[in-house]
C-alpha atoms as a PDB file:
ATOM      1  CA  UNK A   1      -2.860  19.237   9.853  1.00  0.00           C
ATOM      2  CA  UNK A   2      -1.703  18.226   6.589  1.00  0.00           C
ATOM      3  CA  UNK A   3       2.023  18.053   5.744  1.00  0.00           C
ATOM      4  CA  UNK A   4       4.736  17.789   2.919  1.00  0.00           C
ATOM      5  CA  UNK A   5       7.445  14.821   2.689  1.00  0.00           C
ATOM      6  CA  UNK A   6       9.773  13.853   0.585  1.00  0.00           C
ATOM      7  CA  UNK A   7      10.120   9.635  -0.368  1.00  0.00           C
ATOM      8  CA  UNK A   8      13.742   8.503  -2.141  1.00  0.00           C
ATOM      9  CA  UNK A   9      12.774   6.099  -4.360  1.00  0.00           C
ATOM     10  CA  UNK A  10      16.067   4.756  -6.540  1.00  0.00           C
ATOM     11  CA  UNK A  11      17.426   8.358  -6.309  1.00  0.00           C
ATOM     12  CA  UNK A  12      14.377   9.770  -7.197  1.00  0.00           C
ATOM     13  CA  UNK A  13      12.715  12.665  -4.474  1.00  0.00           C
ATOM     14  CA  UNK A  14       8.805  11.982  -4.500  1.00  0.00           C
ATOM     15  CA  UNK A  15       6.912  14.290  -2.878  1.00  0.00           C
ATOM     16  CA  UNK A  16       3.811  13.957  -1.131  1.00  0.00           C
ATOM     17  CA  UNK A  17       1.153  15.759   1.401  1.00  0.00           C
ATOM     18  CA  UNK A  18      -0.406  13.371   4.486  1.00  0.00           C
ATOM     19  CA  UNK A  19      -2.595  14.195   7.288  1.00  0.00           C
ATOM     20  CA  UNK A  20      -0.700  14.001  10.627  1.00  0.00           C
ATOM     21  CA  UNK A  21      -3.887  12.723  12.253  1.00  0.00           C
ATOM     22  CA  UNK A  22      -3.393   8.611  11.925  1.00  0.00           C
ATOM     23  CA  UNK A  23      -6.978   7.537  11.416  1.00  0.00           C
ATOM     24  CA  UNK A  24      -7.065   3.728  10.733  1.00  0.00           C
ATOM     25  CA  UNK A  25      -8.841   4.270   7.343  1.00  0.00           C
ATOM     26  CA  UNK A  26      -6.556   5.919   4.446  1.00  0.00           C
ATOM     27  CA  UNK A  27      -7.502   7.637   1.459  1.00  0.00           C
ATOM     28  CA  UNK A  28      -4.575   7.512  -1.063  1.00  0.00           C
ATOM     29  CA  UNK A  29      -5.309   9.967  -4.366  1.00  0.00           C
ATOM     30  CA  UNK A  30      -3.527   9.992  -7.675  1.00  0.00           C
ATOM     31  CA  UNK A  31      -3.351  12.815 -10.323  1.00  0.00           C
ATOM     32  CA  UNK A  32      -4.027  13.337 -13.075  1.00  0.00           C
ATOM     33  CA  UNK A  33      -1.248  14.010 -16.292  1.00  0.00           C
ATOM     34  CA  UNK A  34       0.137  17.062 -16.503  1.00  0.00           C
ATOM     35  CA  UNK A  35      -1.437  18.303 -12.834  1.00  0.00           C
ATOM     36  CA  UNK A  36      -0.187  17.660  -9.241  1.00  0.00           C
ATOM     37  CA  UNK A  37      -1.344  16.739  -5.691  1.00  0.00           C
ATOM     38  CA  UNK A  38      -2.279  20.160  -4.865  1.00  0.00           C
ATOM     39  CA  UNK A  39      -5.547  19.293  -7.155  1.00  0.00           C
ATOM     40  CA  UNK A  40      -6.466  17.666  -4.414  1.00  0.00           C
ATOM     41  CA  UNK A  41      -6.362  20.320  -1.869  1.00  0.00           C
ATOM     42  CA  UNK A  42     -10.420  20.456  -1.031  1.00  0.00           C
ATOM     43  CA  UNK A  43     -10.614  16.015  -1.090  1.00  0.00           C
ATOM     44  CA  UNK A  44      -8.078  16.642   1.665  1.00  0.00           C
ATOM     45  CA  UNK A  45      -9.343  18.960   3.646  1.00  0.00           C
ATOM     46  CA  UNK A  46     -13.217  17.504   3.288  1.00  0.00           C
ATOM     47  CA  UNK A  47     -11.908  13.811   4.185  1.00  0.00           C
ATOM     48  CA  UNK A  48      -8.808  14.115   6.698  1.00  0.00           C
ATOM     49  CA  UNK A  49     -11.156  14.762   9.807  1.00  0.00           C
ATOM     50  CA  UNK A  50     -12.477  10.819   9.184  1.00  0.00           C
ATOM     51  CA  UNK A  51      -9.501   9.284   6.925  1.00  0.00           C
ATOM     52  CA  UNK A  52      -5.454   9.216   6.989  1.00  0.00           C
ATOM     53  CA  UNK A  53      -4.996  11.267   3.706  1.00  0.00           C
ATOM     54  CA  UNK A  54      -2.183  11.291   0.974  1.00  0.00           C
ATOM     55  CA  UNK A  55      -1.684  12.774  -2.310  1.00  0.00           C
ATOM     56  CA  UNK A  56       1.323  12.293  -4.479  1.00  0.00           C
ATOM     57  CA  UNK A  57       3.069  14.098  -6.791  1.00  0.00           C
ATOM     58  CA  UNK A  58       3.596  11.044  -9.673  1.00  0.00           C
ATOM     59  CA  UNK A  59       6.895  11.652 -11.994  1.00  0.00           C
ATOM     60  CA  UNK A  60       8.006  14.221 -13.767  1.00  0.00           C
ATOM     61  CA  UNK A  61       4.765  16.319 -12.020  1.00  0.00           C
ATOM     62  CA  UNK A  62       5.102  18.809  -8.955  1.00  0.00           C
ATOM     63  CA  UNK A  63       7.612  19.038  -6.563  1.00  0.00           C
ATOM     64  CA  UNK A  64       8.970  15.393  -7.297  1.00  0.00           C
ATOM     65  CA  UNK A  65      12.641  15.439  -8.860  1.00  0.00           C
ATOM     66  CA  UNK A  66      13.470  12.309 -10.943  1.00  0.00           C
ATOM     67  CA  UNK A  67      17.176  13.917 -12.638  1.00  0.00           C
ATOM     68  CA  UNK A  68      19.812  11.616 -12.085  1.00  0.00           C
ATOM     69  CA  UNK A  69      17.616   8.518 -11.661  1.00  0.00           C
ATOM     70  CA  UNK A  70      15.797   6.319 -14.031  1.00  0.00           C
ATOM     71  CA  UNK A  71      12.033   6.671 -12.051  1.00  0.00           C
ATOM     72  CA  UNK A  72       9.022   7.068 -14.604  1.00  0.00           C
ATOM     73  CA  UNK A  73       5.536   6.268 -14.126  1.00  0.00           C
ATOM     74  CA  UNK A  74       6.036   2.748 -14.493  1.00  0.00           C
ATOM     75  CA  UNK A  75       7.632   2.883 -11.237  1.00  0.00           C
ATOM     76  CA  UNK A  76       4.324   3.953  -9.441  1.00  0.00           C
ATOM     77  CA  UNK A  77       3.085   0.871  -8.424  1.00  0.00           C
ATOM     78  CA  UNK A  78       6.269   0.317  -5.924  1.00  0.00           C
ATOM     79  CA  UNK A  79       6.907   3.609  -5.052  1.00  0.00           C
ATOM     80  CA  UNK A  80       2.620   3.229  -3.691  1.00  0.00           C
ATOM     81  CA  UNK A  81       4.272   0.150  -1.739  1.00  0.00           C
ATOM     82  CA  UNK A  82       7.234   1.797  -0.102  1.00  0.00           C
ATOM     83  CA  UNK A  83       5.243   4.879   0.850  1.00  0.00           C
ATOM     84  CA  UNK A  84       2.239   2.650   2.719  1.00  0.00           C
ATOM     85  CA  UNK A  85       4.948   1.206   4.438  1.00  0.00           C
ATOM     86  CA  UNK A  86       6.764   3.701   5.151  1.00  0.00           C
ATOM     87  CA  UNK A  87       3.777   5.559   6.803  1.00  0.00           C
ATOM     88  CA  UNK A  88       2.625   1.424   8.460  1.00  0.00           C
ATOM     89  CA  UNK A  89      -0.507   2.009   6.389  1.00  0.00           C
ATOM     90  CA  UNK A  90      -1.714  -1.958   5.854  1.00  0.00           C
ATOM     91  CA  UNK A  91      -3.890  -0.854   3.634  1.00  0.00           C
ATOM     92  CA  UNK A  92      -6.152   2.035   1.553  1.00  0.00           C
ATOM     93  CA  UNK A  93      -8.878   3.618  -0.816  1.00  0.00           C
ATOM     94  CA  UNK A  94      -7.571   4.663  -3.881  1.00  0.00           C
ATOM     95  CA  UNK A  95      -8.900   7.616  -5.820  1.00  0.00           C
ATOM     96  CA  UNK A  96      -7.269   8.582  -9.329  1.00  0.00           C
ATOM     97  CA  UNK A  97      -8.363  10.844 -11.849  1.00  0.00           C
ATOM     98  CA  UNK A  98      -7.955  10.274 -15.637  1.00  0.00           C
ATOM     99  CA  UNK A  99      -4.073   8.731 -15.029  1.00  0.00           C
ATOM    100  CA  UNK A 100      -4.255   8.287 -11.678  1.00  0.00           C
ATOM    101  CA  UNK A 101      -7.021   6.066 -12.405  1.00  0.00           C
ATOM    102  CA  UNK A 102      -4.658   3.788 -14.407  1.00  0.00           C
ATOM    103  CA  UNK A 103      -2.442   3.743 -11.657  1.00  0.00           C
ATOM    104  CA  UNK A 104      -4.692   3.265  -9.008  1.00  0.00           C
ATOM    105  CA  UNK A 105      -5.826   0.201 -10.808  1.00  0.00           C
ATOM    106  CA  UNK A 106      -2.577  -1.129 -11.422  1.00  0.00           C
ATOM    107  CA  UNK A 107      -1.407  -0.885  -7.883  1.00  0.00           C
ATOM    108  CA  UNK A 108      -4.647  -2.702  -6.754  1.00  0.00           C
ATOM    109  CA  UNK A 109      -4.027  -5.331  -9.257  1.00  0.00           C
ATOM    110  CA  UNK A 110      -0.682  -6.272  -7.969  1.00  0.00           C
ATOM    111  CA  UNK A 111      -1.345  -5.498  -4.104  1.00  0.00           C
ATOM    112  CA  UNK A 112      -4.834  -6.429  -3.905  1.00  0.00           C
ATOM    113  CA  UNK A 113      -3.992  -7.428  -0.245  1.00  0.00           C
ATOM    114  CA  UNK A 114      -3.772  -3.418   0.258  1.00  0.00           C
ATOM    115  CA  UNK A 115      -6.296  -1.924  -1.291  1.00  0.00           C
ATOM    116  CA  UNK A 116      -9.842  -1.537   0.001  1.00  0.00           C
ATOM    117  CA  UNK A 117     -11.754   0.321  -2.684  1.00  0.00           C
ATOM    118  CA  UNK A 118     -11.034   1.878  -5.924  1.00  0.00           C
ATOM    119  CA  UNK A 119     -12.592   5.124  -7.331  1.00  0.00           C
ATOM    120  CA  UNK A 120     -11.683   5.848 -11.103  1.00  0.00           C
ATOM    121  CA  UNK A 121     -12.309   8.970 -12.210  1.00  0.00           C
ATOM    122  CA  UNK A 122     -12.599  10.003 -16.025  1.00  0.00           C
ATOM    123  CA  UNK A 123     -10.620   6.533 -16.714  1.00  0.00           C
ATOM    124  CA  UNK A 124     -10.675   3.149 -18.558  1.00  0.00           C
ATOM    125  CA  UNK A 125      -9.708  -0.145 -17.447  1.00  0.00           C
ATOM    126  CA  UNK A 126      -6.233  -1.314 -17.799  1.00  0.00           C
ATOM    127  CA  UNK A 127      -7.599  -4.745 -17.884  1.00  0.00           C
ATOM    128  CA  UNK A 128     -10.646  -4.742 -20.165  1.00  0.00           C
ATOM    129  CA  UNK A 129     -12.803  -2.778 -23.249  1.00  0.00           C
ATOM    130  CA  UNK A 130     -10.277  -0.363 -23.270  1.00  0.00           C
ATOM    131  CA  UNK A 131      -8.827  -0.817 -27.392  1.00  0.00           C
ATOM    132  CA  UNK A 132     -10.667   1.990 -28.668  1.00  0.00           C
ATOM    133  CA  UNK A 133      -9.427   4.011 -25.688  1.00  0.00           C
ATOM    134  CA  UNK A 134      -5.681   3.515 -26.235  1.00  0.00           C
ATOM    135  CA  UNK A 135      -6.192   3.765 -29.729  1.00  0.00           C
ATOM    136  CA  UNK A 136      -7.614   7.540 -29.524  1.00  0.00           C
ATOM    137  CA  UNK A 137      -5.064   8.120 -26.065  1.00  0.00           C
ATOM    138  CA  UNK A 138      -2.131   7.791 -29.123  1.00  0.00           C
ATOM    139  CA  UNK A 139      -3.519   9.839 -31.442  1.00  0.00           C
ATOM    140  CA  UNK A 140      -4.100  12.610 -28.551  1.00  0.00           C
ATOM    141  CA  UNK A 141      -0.331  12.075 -27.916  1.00  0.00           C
ATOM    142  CA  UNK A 142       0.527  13.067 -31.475  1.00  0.00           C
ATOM    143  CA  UNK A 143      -1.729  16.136 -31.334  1.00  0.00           C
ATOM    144  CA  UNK A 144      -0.015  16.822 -27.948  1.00  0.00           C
ATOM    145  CA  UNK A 145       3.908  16.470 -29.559  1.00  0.00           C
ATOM    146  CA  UNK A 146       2.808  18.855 -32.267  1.00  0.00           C
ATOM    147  CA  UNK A 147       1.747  21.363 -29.825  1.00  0.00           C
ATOM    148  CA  UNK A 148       5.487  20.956 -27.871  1.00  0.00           C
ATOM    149  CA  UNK A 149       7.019  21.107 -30.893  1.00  0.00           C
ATOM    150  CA  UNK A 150       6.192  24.387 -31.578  1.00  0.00           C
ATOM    151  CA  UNK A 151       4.969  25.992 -28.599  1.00  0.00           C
ATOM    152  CA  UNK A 152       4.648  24.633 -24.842  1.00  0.00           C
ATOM    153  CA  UNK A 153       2.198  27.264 -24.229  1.00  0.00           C
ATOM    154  CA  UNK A 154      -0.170  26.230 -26.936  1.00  0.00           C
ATOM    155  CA  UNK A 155      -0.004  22.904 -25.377  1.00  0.00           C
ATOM    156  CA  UNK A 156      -0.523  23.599 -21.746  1.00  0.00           C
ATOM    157  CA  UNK A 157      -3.850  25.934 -22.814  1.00  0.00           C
ATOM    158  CA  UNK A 158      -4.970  23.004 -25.014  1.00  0.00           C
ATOM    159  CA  UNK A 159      -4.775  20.614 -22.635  1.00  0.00           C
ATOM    160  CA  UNK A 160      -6.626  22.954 -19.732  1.00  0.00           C
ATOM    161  CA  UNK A 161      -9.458  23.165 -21.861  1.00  0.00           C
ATOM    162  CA  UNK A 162      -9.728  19.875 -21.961  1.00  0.00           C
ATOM    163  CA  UNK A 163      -9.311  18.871 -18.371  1.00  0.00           C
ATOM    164  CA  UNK A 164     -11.247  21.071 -16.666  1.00  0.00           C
ATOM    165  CA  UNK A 165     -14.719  22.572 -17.779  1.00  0.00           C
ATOM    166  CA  UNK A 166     -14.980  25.403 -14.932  1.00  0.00           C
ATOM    167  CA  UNK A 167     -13.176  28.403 -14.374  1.00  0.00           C
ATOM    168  CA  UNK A 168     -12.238  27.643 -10.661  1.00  0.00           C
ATOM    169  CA  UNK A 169     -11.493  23.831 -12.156  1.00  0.00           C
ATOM    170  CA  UNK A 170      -9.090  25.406 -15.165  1.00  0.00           C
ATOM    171  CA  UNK A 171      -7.312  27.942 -12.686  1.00  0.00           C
ATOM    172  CA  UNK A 172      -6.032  25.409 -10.450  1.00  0.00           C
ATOM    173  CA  UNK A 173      -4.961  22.879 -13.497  1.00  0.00           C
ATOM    174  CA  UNK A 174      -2.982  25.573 -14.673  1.00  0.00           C
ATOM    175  CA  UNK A 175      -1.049  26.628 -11.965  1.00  0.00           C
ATOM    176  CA  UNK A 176       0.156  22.746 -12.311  1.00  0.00           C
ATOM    177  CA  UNK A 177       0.851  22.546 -15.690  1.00  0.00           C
ATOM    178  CA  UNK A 178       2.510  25.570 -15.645  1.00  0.00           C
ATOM    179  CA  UNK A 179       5.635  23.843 -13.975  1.00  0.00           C
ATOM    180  CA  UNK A 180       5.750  20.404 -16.600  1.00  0.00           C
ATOM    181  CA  UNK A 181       8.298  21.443 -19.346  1.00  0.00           C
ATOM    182  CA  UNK A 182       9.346  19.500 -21.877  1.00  0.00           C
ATOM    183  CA  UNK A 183      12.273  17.902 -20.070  1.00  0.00           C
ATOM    184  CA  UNK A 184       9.265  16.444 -17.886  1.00  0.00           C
ATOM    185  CA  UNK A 185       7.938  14.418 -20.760  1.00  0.00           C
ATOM    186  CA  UNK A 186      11.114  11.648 -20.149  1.00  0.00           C
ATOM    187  CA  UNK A 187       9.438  10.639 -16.366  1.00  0.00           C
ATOM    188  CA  UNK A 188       5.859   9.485 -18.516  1.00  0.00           C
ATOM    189  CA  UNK A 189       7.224   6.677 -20.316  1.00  0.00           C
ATOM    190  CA  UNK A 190       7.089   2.669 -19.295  1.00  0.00           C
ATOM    191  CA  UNK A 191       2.931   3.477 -18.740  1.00  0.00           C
ATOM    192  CA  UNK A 192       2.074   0.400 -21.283  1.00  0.00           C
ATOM    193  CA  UNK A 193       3.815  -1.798 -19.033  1.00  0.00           C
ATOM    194  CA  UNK A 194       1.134  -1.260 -16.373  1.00  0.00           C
ATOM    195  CA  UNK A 195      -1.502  -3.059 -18.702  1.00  0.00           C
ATOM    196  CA  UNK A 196      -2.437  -6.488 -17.923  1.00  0.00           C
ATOM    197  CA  UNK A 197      -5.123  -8.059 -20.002  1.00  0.00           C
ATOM    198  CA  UNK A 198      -8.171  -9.646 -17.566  1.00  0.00           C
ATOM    199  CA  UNK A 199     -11.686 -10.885 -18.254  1.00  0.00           C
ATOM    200  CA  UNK A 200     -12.661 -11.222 -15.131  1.00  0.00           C
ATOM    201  CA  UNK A 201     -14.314  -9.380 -12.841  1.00  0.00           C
ATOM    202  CA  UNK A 202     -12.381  -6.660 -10.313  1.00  0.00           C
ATOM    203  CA  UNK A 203     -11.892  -8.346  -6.853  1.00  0.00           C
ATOM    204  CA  UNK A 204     -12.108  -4.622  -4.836  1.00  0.00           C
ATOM    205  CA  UNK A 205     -15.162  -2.495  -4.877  1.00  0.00           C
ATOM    206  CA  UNK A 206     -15.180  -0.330  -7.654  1.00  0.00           C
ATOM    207  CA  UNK A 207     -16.462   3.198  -7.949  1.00  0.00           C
ATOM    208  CA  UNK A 208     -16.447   4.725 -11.648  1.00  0.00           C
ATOM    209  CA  UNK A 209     -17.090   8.442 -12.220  1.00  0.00           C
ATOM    210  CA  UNK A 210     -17.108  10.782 -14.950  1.00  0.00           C
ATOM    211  CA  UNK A 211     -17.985  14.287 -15.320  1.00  0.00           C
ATOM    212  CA  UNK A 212     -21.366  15.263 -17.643  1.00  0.00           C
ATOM    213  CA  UNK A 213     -18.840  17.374 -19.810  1.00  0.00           C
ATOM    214  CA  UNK A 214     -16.334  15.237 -20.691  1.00  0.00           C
ATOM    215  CA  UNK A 215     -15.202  13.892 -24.207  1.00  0.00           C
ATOM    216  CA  UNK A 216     -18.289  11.347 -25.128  1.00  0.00           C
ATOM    217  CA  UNK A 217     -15.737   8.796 -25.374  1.00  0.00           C
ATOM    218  CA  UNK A 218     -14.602   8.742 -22.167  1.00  0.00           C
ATOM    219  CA  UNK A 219     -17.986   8.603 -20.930  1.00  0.00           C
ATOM    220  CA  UNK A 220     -18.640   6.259 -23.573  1.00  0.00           C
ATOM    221  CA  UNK A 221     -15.798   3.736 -21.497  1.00  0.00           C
ATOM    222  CA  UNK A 222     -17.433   4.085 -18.013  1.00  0.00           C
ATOM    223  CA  UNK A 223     -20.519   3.211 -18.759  1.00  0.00           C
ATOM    224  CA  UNK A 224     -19.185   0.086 -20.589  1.00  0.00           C
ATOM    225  CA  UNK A 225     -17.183  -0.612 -17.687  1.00  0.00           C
ATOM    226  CA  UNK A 226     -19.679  -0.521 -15.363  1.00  0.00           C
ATOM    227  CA  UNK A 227     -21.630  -3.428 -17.414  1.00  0.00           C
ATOM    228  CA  UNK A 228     -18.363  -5.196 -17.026  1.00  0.00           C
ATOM    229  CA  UNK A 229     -18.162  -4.782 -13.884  1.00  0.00           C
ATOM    230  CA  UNK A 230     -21.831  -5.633 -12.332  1.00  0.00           C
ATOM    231  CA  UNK A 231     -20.562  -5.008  -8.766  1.00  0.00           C
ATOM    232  CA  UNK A 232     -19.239  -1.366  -9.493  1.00  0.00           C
ATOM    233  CA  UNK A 233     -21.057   1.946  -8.786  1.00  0.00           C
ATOM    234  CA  UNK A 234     -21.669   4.780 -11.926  1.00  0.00           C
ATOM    235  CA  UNK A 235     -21.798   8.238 -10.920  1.00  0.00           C
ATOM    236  CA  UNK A 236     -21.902  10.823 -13.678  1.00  0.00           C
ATOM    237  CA  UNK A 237     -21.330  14.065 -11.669  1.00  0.00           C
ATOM    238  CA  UNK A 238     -23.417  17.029 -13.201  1.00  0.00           C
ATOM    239  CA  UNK A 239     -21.741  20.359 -13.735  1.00  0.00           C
ATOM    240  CA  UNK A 240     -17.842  18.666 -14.359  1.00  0.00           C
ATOM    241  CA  UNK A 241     -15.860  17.755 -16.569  1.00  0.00           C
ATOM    242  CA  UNK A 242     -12.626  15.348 -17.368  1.00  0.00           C
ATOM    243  CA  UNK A 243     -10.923  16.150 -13.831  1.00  0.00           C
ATOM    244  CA  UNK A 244     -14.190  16.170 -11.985  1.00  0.00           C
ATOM    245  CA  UNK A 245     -12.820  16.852  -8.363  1.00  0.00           C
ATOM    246  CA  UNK A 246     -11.684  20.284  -9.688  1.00  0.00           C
ATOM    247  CA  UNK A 247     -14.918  21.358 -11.312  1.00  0.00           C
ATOM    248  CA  UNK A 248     -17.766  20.355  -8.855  1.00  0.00           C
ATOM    249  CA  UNK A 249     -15.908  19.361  -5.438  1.00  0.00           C
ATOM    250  CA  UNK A 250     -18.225  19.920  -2.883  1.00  0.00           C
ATOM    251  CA  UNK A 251     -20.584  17.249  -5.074  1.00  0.00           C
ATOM    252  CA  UNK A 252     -17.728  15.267  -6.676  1.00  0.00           C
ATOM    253  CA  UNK A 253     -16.524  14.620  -2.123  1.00  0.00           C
ATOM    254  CA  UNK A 254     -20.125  13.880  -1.339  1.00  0.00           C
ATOM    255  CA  UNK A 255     -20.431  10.876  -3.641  1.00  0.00           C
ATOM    256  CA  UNK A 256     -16.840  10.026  -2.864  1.00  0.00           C
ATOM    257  CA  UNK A 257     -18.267   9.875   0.874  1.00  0.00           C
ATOM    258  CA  UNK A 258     -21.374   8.203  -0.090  1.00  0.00           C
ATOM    259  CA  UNK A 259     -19.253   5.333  -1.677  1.00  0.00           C
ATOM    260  CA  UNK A 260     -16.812   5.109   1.137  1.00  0.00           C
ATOM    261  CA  UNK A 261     -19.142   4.218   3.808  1.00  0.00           C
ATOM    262  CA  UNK A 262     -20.770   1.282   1.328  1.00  0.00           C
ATOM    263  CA  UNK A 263     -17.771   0.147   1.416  1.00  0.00           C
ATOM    264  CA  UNK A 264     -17.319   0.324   5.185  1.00  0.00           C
END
């Protein structure tokens, strides 16, 4: 029922799983850093019997091969684009966690036309409130190139911690991270350029979640958002932390699915 394919993007081999069963509403989900599609294995399987599903593997994550080509993150946007159309999909919900937010976001702000909802999950807005945010994502990056530095191992168990607060959550994060090496680090850059300053309100329906155990701050910037954004749901999903599918999916798909058919 679900499949693996391979997109060439400017030389670039991005890899993806989709349902073979074309429903005529799509559920496109992003990862987060450092993990892969496979983290969405049980959205997948809960949601394909009612949705057209697809999970990527972003740049320099997974199965996706960006050697010889000059494909980073910055690139998601249009690689979202060619991969709708390749598939005729007019148009989708979006569900990212923690970067996959950002991108989500981004790809809704420039193809608005395609994108029926957006669900951000232990994210900020790339549009609004989010100073403090970048400000503490660039001091995390230093902590993380210290950690490479001097041991990749160090780093990959630091950053599990982090992301996942449950052993079933942190098991599955680290069979991901496992395969990003140093030489992956080169496919992250050109993310800044997916920031475009906005005071008004978000156009799409907007669902913003974040797990009870994540870093205060992050909780901190979707409650904020939400009183930005007086149209958008809150859900603060007991029992999870930063990558909140992994830790409490059986919960984290029912408020997904509760959301969804709001949106209709």
């Amino acid at each position: 029922m679900i499949e693996s394919r391979t997109l060439m993007f400017n030389k670039a081999h991005i890899h993806y799983s989709i349902s073979k069963e074309q429903h005529p509403d799509c559920i496109l989900m992003l990862h987060a850093a450092f993990a892969d599609r496979h983290m969405f294995e049980e959205q997948m399987s809960a949601f394909m019997s009612k949705y057209r599903v697809i999970a990527i593997d972003m740049p320099g994550h997974g199965d996706t091969v960006t050697k010889g080509s000059s494909v980073t993150i910055k690139h998601m946007p249009d690689i979202i684009k060619r991969l709708l159309r390749e598939n005729e999909i007019n148009a989708c919900h979006l569900v990212g966690v923690s970067l996959g937010s950002l991108i989500a976001q981004a790809y809704a702000d420039r193809c608005p036309e395609q994108v029926r909802s957006v669900t951000i999950v232990g994210g900020y807005s790339i549009h609004k409130a989010n100073e403090q945010l970048i400000k503490a994502q660039r001091k995390e990056g230093l902590r993380w190139l210290l950690y490479i530095l001097f041991s990749m191992k160090r780093f990959r168990s630091y950053v599990t911690a982090v992301s996942c607060h449950t052993e079933q959550g942190r098991a599955i994060f680290t069979a991901a991270i496992n395969r990003f090496n140093r030489s992956s680090f080169a496919a992250m850059s050109g993310l800044d350029r997916l920031f475009v300053p906005r005071e008004t309100s978000m156009t799409y329906p907007l669902h913003i979640m974040y797990g009870e155990h994540d870093l205060p701050l992050a909780a901190e910037a979707a409650v904020n958002l939400h009183k930005l954004e007086p149209k958008s749901e809150l859900t603060k999903l007991q029992g999870a932390g930063h990558c909140a599918n992994l830790d409490e999916p059986l919960l984290f798909n029912d408020k997904v699915e509760r959301f969804l058919n709001t949106v209709g």
